[in-house]
Protein backbone atom coordinates (compact mmCIF):
# COMPACT_ATOMS: atom_id res chain seq x y z
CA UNK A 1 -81.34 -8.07 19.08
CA UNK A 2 -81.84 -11.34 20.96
CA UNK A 3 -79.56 -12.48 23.81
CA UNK A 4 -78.70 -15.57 21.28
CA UNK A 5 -77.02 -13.14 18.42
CA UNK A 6 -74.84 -11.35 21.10
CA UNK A 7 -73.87 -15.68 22.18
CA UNK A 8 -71.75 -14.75 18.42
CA UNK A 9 -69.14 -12.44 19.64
CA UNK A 10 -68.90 -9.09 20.77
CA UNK A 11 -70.59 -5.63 19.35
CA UNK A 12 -68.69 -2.90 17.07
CA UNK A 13 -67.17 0.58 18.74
CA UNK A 14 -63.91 1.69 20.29
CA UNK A 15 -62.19 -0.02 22.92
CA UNK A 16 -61.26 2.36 26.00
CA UNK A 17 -64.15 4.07 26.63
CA UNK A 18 -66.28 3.50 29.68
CA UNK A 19 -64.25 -0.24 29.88
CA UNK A 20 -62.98 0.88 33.60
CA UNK A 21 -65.98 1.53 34.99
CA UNK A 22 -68.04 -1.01 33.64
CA UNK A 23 -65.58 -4.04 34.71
CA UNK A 24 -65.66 -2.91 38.45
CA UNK A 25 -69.41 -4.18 38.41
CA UNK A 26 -68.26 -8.00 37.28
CA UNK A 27 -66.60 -9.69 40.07
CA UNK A 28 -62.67 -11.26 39.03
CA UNK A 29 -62.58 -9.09 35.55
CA UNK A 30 -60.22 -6.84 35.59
CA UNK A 31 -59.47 -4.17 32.18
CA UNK A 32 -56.27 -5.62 30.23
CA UNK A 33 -54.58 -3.93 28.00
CA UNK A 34 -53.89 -5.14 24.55
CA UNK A 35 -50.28 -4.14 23.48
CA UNK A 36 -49.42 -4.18 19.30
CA UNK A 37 -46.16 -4.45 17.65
CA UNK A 38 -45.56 -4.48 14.25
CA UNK A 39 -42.33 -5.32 12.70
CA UNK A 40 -41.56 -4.19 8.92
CA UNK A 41 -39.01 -6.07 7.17
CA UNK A 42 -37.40 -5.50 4.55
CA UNK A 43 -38.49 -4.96 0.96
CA UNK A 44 -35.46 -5.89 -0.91
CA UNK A 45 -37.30 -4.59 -4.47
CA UNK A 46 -39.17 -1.18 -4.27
CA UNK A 47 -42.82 -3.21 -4.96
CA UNK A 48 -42.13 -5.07 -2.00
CA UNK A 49 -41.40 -2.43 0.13
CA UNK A 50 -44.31 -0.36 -1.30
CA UNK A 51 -46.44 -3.08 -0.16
CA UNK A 52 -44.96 -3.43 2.91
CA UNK A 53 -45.32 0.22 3.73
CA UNK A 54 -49.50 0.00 3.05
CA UNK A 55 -49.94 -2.99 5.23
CA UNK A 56 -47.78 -1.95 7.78
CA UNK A 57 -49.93 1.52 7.83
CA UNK A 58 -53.06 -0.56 7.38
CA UNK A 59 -52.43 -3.01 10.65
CA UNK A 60 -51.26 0.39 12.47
CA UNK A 61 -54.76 1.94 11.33
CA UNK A 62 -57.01 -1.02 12.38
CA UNK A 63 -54.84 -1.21 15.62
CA UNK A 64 -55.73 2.04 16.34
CA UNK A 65 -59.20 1.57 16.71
CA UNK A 66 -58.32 -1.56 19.73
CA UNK A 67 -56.37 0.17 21.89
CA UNK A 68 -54.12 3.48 22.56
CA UNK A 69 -51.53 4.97 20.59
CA UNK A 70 -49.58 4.10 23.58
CA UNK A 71 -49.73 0.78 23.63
CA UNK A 72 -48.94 0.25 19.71
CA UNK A 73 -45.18 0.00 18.37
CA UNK A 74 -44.14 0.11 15.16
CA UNK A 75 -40.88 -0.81 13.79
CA UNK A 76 -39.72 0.17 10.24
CA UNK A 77 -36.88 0.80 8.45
CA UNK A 78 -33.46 1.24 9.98
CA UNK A 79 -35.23 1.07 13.14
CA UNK A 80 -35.99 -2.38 12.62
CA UNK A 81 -33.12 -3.68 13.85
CA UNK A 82 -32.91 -6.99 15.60
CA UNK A 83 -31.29 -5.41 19.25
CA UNK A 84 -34.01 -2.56 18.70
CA UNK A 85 -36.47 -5.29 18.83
CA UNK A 86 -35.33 -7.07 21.22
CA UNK A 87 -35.23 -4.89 23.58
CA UNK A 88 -38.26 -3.55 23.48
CA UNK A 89 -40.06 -6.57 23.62
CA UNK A 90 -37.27 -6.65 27.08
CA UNK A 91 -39.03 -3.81 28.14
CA UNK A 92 -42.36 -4.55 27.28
CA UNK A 93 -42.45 -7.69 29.25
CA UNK A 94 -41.69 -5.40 32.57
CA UNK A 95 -44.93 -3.75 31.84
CA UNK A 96 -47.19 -6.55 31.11
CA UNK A 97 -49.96 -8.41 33.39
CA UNK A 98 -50.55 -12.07 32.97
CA UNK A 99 -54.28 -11.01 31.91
CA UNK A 100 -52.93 -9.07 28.95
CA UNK A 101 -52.68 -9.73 25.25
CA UNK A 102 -50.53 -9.07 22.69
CA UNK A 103 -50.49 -9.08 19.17
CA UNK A 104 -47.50 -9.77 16.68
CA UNK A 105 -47.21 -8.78 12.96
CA UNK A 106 -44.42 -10.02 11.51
CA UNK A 107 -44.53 -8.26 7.75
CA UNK A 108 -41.88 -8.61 5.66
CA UNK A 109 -39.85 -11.80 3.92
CA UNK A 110 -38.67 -14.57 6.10
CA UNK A 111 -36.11 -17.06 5.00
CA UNK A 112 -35.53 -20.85 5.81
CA UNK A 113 -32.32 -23.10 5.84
CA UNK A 114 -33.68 -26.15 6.99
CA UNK A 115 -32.18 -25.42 10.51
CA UNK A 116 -33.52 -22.24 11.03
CA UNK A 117 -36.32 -19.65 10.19
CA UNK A 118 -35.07 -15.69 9.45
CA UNK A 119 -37.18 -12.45 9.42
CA UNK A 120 -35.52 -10.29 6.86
CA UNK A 121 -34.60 -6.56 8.95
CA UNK A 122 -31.41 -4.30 8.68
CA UNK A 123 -28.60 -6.05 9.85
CA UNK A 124 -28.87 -9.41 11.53
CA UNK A 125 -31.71 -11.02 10.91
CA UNK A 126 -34.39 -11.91 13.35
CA UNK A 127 -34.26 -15.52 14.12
CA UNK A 128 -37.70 -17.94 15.10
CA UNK A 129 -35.63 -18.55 18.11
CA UNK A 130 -35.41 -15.18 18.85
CA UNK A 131 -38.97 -14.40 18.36
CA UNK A 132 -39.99 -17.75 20.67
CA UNK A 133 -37.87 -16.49 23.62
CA UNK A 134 -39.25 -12.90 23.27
CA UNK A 135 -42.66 -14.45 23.11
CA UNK A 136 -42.12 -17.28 26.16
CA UNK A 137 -40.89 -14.42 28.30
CA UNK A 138 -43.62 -12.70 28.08
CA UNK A 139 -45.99 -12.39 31.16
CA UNK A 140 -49.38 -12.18 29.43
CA UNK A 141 -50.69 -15.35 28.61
CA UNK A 142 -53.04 -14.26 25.63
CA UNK A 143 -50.66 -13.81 22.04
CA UNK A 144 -51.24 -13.48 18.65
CA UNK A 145 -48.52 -13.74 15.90
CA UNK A 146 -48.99 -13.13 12.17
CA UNK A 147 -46.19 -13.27 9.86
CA UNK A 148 -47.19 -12.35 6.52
CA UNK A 149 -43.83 -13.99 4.39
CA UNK A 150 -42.53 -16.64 2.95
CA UNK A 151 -40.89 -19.36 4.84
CA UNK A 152 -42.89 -18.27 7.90
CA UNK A 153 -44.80 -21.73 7.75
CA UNK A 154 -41.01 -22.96 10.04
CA UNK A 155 -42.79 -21.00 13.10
CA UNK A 156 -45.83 -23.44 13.39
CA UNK A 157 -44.43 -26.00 15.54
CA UNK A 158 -41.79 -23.80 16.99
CA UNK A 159 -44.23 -21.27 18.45
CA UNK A 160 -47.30 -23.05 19.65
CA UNK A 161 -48.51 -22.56 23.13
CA UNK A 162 -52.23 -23.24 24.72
CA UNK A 163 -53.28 -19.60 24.96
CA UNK A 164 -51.16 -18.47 21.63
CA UNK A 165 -52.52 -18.17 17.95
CA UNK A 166 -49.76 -18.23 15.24
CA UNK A 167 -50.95 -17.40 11.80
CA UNK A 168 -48.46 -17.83 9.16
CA UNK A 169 -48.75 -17.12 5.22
CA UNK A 170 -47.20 -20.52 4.68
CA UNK A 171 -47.26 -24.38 5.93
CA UNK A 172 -44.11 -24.68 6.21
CA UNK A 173 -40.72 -22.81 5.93
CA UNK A 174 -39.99 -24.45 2.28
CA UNK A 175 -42.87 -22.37 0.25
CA UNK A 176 -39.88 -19.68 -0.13
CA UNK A 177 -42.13 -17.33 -2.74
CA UNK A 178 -42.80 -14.30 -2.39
CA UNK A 179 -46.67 -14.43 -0.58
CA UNK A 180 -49.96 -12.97 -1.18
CA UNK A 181 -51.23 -13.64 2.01
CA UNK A 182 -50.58 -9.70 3.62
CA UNK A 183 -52.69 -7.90 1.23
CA UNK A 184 -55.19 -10.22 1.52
CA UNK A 185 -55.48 -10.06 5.50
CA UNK A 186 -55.57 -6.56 5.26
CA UNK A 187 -58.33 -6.51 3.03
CA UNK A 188 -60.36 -8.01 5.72
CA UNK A 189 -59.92 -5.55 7.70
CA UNK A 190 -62.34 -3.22 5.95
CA UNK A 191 -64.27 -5.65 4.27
CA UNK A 192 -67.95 -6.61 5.45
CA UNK A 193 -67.36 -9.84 4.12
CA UNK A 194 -64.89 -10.84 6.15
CA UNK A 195 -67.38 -10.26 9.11
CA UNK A 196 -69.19 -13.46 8.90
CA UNK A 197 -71.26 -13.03 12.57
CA UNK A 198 -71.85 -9.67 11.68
CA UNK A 199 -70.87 -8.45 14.98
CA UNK A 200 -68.96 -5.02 13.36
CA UNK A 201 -65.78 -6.87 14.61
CA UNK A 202 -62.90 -8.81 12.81
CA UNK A 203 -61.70 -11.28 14.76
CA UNK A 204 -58.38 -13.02 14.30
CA UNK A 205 -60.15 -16.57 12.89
CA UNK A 206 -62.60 -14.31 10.26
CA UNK A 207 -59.69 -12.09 8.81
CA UNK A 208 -57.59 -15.43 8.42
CA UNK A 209 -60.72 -17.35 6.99
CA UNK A 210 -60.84 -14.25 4.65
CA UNK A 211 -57.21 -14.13 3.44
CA UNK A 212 -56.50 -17.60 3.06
CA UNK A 213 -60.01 -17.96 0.45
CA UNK A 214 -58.87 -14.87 -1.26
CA UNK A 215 -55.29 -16.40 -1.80
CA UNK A 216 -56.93 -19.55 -2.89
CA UNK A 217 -59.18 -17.90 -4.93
CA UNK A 218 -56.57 -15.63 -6.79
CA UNK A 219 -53.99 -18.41 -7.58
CA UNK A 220 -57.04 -20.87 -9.33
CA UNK A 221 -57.89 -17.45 -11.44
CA UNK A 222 -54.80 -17.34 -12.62
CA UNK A 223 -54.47 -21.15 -13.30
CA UNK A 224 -51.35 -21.19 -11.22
CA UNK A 225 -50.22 -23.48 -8.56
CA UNK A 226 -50.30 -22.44 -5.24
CA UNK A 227 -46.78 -21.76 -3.64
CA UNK A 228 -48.38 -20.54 -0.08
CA UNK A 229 -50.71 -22.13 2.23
CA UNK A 230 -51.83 -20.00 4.69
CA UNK A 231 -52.21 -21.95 8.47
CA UNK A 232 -53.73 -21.10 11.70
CA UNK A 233 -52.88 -22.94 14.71
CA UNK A 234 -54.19 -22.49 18.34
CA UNK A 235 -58.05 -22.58 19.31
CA UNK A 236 -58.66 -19.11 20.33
CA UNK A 237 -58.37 -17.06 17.21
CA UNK A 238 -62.39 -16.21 17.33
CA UNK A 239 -61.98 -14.66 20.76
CA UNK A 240 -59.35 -12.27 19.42
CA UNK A 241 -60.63 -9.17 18.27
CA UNK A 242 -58.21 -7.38 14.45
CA UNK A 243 -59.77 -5.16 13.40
CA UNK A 244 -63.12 -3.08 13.63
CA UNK A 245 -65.47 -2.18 10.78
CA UNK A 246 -66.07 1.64 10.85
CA UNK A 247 -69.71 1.90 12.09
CA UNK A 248 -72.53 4.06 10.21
CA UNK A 249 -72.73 6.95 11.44
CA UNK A 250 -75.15 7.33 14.39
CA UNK A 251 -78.18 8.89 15.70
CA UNK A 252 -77.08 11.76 18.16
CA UNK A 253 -79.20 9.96 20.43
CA UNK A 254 -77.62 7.02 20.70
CA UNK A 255 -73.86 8.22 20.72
CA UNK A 256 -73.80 7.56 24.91
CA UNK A 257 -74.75 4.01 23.99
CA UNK A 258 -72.53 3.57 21.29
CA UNK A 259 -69.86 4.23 23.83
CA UNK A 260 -71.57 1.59 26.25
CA UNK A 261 -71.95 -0.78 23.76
CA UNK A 262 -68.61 -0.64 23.03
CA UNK A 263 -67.00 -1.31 26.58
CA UNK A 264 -69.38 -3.83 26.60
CA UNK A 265 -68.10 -5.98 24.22
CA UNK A 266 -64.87 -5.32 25.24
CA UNK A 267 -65.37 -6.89 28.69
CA UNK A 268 -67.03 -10.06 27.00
CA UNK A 269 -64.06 -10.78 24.93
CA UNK A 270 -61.94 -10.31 27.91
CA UNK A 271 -64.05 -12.79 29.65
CA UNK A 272 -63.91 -15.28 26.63
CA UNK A 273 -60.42 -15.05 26.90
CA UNK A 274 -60.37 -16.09 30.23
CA UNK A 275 -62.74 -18.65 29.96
CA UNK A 276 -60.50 -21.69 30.29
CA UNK A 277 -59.27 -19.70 34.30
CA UNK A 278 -63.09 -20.44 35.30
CA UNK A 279 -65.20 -22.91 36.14
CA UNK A 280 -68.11 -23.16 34.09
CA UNK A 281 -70.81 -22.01 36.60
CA UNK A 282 -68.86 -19.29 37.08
CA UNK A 283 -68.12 -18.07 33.37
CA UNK A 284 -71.83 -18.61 32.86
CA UNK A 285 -72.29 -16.49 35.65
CA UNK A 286 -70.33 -13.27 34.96
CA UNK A 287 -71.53 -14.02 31.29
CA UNK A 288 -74.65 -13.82 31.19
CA UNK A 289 -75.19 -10.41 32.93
CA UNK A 290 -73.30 -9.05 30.62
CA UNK A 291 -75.38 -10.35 27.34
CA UNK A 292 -78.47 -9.26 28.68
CA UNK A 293 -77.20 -5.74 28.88
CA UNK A 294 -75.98 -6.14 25.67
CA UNK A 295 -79.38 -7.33 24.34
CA UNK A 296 -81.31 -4.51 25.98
CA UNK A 297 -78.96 -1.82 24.99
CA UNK A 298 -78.98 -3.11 21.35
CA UNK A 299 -82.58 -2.57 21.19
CA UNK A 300 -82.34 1.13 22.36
CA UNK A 301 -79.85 1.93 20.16
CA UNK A 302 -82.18 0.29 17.29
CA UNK A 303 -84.68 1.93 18.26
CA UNK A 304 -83.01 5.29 18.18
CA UNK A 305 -81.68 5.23 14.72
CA UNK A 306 -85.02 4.44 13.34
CA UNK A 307 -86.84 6.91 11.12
CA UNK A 308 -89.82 9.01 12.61
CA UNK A 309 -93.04 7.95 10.95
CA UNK A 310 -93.99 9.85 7.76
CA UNK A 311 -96.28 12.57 8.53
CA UNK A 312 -99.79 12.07 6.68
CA UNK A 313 -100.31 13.79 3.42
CA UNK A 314 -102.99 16.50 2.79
CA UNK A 315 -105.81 13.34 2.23
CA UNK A 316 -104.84 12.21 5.73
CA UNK A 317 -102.23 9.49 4.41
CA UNK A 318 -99.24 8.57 4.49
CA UNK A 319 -96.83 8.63 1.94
């Protein structure tokens, strides 16, 4: 693997292990935590809330494999109510380091007067002002919101901040319909498809890229016109890491650098996140240590899940 391919992003594996240890040897990088909440809304007809339920469970699953069970929340239900949420995200923000990140799925039907955007929950509704204060109070600077619905387009402009991605299944809080946008961002996260550097990671930017062609695609099949436009704003979704592809299974041999691997390219995205905090000198300078490794201990682990030569047949050859 040359140093150039690793230049793409980041390497598959877990998150947590080894990540300590190896960040102690890069001066100014400290381990951040990444912190995932996930807010079901309401179904309001049993297929909705049937869908709701698998992508809820599906973002819950792919979370799992980004951080601790500890540091993902789930809301669902009747405990998705809007002072339940609220404070929460209260006490989250007691908790959080400016170097942190979280991530934001907002699944579920949203709503739009004109005035104001609505997440659908039990009781009163979550409003976009709501969600902005939450968001604003928070201490760590990296976010990432995805709201799945309709309407949820009226959270662009309300929402944006340097260091935050919003991705929304609409453009704008009129394309009211019912969306198609969820099941298609979950089906990035599992699809090799989606994975377009090849890395073994889904980053926010691929899994959007993904959904919004599949929503495309599905609405020309059916010669219908499309009610939802699916819309990224903010210019770091490629540093932010979804989902995970689940790996081939390994040689024994090169399980320990598996785990390596993996902290590795957890410290690089925590760098890229940080790159705007740096000069350039210096993010060239913690960075490219940290490729190199990755380079060399790509070609070990290559070179351990290679085949053994064929032993030669009776005539001396191989077969």
């Amino acid at each position: 693997m040359a140093v150039a391919s690793a230049l793409g992003g980041g390497v598959s594996g877990g998150r947590a292990a080894w990540l300590c240890a190896l960040t102690l040897g890069v001066p100014g990088l400290a381990a951040a935590a990444l912190h995932v909440v996930i807010i079901e809304g309401l179904g309001g007809e049993e297929r909705y809330t049937r869908e709701f339920d698998a992508e809820a469970q599906a973002v819950r699953q792919a979370s799992a494999s980004l951080t601790s069970s500890g540091q993902i929340r789930s809301f669902q239900g009747s405990a998705a109510r809007r002072t339940d949420v609220l404070g929460y995200f209260k006490t989250l923000s007691g908790q959080l380091h400016s170097n942190d990140r979280v991530l934001v799925y907002l699944i579920g039907h949203g709503s739009f007067d004109g005035q104001e955007y609505k997440f659908n929950i039990p009781g009163p509704d979550l409003t976009g002002h709501d969600i902005a204060a939450v968001l604003n109070a928070l201490p760590a600077q990296q976010q990432l919101l995805i709201a799945t619905g309709s309407s949820s387009g009226a959270l662009q402009e309300l929402l944006q901040r340097p260091t935050r991605v919003v991705i929304t299944a609409t453009r704008s809080g009129n394309e009211k319909n019912a969306t198609r946008f969820g099941a298609a961002l979950i089906a990035a996260f599992t699809d090799p498809a989606a994975d377009l550097d090849k890395n073994g990671e889904i980053s926010a930017q691929e899994a959007f890229d993904f959904a919004a062609r599949r929503v495309k695609d599905e609405y020309e099949r059916a010669t219908q016109l499309a009610s939802e436009h699916p819309t990224l704003a903010g210019e770091r979704a490629s540093r932010f890491t979804v989902a995970q592809l689940a790996p081939a299974a390994p040689a024994a041999a090169a399980a320990p650098e598996l785990a390596e691997r993996a902290a590795l390219n957890a410290q690089i995205e925590e760098l890229r996140l940080r790159k705007e905090q740096l000069t350039e000198a210096d993010y060239d300078a913690q960075l490219e240590p940290l490729l190199l490794q990755l380079a060399q201990l790509q070609e070990r682990i290559d070179a351990a899940g290679k085949p053994a030569p064929a032993a030669p047949n009776a005539r001396g050859a191989t077969p």
